[in-house]
Protein backbone atom coordinates (compact mmCIF):
# COMPACT_ATOMS: atom_id res chain seq x y z
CA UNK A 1 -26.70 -12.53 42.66
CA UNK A 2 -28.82 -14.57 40.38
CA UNK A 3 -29.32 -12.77 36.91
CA UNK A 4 -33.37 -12.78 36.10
CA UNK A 5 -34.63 -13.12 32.95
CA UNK A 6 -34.80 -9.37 31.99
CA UNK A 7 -31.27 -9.64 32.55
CA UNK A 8 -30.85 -12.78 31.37
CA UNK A 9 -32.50 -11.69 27.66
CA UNK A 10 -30.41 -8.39 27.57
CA UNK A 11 -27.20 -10.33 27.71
CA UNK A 12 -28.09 -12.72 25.32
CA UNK A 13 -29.26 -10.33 22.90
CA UNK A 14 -25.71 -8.11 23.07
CA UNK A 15 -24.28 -10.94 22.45
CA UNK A 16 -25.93 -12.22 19.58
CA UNK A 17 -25.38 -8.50 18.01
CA UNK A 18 -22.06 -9.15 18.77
CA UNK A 19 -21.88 -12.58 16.93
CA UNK A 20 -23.60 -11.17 13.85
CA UNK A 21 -21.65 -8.09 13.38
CA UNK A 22 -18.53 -9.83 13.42
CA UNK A 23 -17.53 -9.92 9.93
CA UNK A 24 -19.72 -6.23 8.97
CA UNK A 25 -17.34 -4.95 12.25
CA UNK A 26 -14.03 -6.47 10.35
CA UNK A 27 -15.53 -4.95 7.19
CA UNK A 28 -16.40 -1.54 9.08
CA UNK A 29 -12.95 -1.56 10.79
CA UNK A 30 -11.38 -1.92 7.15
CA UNK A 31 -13.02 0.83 5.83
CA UNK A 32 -12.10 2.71 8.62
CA UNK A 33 -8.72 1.72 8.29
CA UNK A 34 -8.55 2.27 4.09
CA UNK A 35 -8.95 6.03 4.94
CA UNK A 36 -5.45 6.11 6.24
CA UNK A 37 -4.74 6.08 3.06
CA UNK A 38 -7.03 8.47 1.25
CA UNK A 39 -3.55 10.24 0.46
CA UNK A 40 -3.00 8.22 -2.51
CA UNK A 41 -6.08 9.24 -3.73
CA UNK A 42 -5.73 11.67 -6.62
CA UNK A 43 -3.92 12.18 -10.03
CA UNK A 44 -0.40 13.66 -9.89
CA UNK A 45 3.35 14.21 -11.52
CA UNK A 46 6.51 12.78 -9.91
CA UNK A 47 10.07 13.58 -10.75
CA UNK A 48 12.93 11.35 -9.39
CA UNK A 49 16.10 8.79 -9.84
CA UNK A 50 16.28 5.39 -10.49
CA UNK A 51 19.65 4.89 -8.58
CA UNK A 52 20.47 1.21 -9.65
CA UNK A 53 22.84 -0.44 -11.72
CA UNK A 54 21.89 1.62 -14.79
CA UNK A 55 20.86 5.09 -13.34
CA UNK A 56 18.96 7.76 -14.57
CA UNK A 57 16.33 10.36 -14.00
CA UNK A 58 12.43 9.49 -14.19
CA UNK A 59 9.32 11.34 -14.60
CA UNK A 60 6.11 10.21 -14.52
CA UNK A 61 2.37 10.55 -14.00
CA UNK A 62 0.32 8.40 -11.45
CA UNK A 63 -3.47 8.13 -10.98
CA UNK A 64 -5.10 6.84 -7.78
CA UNK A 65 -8.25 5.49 -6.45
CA UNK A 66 -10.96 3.50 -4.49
CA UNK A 67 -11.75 -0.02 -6.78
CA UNK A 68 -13.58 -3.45 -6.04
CA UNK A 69 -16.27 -2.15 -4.08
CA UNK A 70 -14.08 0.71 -1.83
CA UNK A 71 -12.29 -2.18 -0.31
CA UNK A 72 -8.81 -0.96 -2.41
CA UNK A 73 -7.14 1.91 -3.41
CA UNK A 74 -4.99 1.57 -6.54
CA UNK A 75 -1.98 3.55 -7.59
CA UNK A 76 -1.18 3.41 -11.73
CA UNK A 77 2.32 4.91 -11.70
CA UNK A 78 3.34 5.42 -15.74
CA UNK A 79 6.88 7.04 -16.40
CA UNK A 80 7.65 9.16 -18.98
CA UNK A 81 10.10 7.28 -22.46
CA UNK A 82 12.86 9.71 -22.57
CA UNK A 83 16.18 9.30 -24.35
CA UNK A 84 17.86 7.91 -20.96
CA UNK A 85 14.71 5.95 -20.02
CA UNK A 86 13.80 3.67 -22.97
CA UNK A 87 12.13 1.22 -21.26
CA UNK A 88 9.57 3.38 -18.95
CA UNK A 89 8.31 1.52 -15.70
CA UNK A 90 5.03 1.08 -14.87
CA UNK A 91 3.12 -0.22 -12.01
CA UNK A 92 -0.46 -1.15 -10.55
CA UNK A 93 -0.45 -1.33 -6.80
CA UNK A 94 -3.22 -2.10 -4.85
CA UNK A 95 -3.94 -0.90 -0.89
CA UNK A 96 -6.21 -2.33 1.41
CA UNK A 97 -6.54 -3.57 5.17
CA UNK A 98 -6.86 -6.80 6.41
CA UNK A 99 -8.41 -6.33 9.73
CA UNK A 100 -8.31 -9.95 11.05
CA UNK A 101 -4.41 -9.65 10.63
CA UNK A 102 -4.62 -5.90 11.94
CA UNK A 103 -2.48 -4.56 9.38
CA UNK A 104 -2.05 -3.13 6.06
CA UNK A 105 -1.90 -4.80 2.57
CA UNK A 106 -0.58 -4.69 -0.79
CA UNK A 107 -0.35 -6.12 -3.96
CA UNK A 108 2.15 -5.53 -6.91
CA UNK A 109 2.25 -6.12 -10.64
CA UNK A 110 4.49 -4.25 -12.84
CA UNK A 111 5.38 -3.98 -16.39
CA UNK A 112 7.92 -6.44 -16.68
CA UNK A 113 5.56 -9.53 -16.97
CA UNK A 114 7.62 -10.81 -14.87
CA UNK A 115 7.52 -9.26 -11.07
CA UNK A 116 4.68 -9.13 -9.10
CA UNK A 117 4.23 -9.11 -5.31
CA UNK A 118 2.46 -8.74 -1.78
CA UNK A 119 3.34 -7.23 1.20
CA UNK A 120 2.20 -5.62 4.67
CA UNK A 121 2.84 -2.75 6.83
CA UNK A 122 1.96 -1.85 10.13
CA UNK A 123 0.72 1.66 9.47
CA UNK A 124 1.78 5.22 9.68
CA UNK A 125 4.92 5.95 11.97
CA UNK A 126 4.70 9.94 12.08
CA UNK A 127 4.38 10.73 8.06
CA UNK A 128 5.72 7.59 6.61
CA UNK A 129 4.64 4.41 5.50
CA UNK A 130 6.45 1.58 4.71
CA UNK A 131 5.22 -1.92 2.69
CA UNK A 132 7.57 -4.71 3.05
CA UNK A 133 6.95 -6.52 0.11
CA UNK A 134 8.15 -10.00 -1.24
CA UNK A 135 8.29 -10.11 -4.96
CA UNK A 136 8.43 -13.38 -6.92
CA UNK A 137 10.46 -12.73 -10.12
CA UNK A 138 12.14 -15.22 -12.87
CA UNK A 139 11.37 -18.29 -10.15
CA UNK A 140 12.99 -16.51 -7.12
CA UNK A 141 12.16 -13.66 -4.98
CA UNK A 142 13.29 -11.01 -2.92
CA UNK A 143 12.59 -8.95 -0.21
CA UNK A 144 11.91 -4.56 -0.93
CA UNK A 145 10.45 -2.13 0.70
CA UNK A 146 8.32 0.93 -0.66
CA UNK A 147 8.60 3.78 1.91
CA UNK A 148 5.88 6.62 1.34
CA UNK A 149 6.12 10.18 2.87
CA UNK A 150 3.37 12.55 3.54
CA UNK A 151 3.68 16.29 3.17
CA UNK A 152 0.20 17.68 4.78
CA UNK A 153 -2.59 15.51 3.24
CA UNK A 154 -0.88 14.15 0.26
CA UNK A 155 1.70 11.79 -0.71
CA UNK A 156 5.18 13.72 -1.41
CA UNK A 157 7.57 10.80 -2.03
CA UNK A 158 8.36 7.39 -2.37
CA UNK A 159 11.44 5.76 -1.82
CA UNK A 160 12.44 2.08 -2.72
CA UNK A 161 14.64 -0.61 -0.93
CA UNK A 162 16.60 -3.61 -1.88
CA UNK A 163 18.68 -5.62 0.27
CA UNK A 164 22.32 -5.95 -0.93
CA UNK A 165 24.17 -9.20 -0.87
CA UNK A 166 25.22 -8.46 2.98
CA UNK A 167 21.77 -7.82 3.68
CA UNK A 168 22.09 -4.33 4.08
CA UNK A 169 18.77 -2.21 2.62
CA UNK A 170 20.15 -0.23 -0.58
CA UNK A 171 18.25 2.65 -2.10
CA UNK A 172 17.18 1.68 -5.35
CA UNK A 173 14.79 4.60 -6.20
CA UNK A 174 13.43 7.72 -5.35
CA UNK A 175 10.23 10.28 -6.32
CA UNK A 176 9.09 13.34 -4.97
CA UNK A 177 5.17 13.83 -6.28
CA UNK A 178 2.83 16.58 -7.03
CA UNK A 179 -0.51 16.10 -7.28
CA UNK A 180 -1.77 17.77 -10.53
């Protein structure tokens, strides 16, 4: 059948609104996406283990929210200076989704001056997320992975991987959080 120019006009209009909401659809879909998140949104306490070379127990207080235009979320994560922890971490990351890729993002600076890092995950499995990250350090880099858990609505606890040097993924950390 040969499509008449009512027809012919209709099509070509959706399709032009399809064109032109391209990259405000990407942008939509992120925002849509970023509220997977909304769980790190909030100010809270966490207790925990730093269960490296040099172990000891942590505490510390995190605050959390939407930045640069509600396109990130960003976690400041301070511990506590204790007698056992003399050289408190501390940590901006930053959350987002990159809907051309169709996954999650993040970004990593810490304290040290010296570590910073990116990484993706593929979204919620059940109550966990996990960021594999790759964080440039002193020239080199390695591979970890931050592993979030959800109790209800909020963020309970994060655990950190390393790989060892048979490639197997070590814990290096672990926090259970309370949102204050």
């Amino acid at each position: 059948m040969k499509p008449t120019p009512a027809t012919l006009y209709a099509a070509v209009a959706c399709i032009s609104s399809l064109l032109c909401l391209g990259p405000a659809g990407a942008q939509d879909k992120a925002s849509a996406q970023l509220e997977q998140l909304s769980a790190f949104i909030g100010d809270g306490t966490c207790t925990g283990n730093l269960l490296m070379k040099h172990a000891y127990p942590t505490t510390a207080r995190y605050h959390s929210e939407k930045t640069l235009g509600d396109r990130w979320i960003v976690v400041q994560y301070d511990e506590d200076a204790t007698p056992s922890n003399t050289r408190p971490y501390h940590v901006a990351q930053y959350f987002s989704y990159d809907a051309k890729a169709g996954h999650f993002i993040d970004v990593i600076l810490d304290s040290s001056g010296e570590n910073y890092g990116a990484g993706t995950s593929s979204g919620w499995q059940g109550n966990v997320i996990t960021f594999e990250n790759t964080v440039l350090t002193g020239g080199g880099h390695f591979v970890f992975r931050d592993v979030f858990t959800l109790n209800g609505a909020k963020v309970a606890s994060h655990t950190g991987y390393q790989r060892d040097k048979s490639g197997k993924w070590v814990k290096t950390d672990h926090e259970t959080c309370k949102r204050t």
